[in-house]
C-alpha atoms as a PDB file:
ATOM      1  CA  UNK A   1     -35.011  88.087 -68.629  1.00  0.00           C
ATOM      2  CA  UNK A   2     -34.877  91.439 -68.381  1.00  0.00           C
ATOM      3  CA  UNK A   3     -32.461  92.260 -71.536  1.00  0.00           C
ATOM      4  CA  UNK A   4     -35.887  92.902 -73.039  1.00  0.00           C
ATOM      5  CA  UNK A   5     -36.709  95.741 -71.623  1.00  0.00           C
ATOM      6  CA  UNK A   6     -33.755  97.716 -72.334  1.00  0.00           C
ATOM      7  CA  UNK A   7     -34.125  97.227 -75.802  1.00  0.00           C
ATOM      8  CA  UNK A   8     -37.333  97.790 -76.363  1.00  0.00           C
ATOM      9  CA  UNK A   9     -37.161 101.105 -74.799  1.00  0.00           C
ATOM     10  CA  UNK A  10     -33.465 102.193 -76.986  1.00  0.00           C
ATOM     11  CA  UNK A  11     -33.664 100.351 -80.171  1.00  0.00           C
ATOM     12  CA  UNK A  12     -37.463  99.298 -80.516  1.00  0.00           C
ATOM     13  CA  UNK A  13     -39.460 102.264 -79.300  1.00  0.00           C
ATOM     14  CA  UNK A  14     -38.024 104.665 -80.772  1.00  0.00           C
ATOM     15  CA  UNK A  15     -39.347 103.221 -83.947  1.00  0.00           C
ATOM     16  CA  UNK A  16     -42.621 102.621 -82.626  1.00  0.00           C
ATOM     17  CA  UNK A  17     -42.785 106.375 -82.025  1.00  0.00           C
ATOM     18  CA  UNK A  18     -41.599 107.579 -85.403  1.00  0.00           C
ATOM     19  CA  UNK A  19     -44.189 104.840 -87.426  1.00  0.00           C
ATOM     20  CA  UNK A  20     -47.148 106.088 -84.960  1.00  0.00           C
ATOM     21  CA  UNK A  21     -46.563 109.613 -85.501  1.00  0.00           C
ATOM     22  CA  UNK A  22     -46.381 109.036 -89.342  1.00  0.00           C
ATOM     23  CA  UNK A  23     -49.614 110.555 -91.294  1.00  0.00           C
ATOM     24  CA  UNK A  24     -51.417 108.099 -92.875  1.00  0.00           C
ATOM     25  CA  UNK A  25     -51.248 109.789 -96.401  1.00  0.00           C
ATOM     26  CA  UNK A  26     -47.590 110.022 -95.710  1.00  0.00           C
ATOM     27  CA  UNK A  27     -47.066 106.540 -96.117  1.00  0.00           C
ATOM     28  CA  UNK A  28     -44.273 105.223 -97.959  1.00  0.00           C
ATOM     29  CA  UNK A  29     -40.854 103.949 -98.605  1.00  0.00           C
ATOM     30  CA  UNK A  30     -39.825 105.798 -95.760  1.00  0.00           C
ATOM     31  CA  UNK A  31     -42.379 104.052 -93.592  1.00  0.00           C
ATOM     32  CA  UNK A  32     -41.456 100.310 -95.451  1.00  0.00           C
ATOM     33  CA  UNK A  33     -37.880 100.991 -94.046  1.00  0.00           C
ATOM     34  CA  UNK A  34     -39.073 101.533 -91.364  1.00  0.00           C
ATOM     35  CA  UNK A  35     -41.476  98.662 -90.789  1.00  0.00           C
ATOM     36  CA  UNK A  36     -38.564  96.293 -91.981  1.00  0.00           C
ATOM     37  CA  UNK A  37     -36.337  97.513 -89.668  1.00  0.00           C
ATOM     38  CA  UNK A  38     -38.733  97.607 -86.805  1.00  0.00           C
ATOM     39  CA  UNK A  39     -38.997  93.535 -88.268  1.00  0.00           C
ATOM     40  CA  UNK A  40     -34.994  93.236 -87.302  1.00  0.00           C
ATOM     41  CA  UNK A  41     -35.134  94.451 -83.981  1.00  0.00           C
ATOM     42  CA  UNK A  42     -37.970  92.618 -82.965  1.00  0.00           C
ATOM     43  CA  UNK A  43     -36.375  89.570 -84.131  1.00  0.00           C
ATOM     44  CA  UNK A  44     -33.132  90.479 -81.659  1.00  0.00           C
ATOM     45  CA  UNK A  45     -35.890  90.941 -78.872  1.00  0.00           C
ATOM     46  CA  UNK A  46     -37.527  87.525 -79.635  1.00  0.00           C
ATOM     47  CA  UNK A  47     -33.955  86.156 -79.648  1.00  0.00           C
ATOM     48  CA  UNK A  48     -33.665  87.773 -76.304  1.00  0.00           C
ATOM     49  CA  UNK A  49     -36.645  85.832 -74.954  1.00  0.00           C
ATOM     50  CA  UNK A  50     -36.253  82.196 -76.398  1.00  0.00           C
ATOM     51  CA  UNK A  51     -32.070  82.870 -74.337  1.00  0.00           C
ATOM     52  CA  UNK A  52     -33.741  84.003 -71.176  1.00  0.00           C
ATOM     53  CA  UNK A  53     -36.020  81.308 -71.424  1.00  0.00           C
ATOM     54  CA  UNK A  54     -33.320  78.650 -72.163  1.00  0.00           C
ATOM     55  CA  UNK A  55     -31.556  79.689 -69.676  1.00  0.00           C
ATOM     56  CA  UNK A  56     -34.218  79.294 -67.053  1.00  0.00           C
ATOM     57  CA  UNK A  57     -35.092  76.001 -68.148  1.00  0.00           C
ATOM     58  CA  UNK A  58     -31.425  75.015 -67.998  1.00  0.00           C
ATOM     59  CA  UNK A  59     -31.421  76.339 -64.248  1.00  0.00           C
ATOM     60  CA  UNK A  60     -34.213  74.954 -63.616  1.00  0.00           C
ATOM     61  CA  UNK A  61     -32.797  71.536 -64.706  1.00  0.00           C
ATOM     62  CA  UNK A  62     -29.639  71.595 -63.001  1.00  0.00           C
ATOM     63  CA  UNK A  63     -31.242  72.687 -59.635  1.00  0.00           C
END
């Protein structure tokens, strides 16, 4: 359960940080990239979540 939080804070919010302090008349392909990947990693994190939960539920289950 707590994989989470160790990526958000190396992979995830270091993106956060960069599309935040982006201009709004900057806006661009760099900022799509960035969006997209942001998309990835969030998908690893929600991956992260359904395994922790799975997991629970499995020890819960077999308790």
């Amino acid at each position: 359960m707590l994989a989470n939080w160790p990526w958000t804070l190396i992979a995830i919010m270091p993106i956060n940080n960069a599309l935040m302090a982006m201009p709004p008349e900057q806006v661009g392909p760099q900022s799509r990239l960035l969006i997209e990947k942001w998309g990835r990693l969030h998908g690893v994190r929600t991956g992260l979540g359904a395994l922790a939960t799975a997991v629970f539920l499995a020890a819960l289950v077999h308790w």
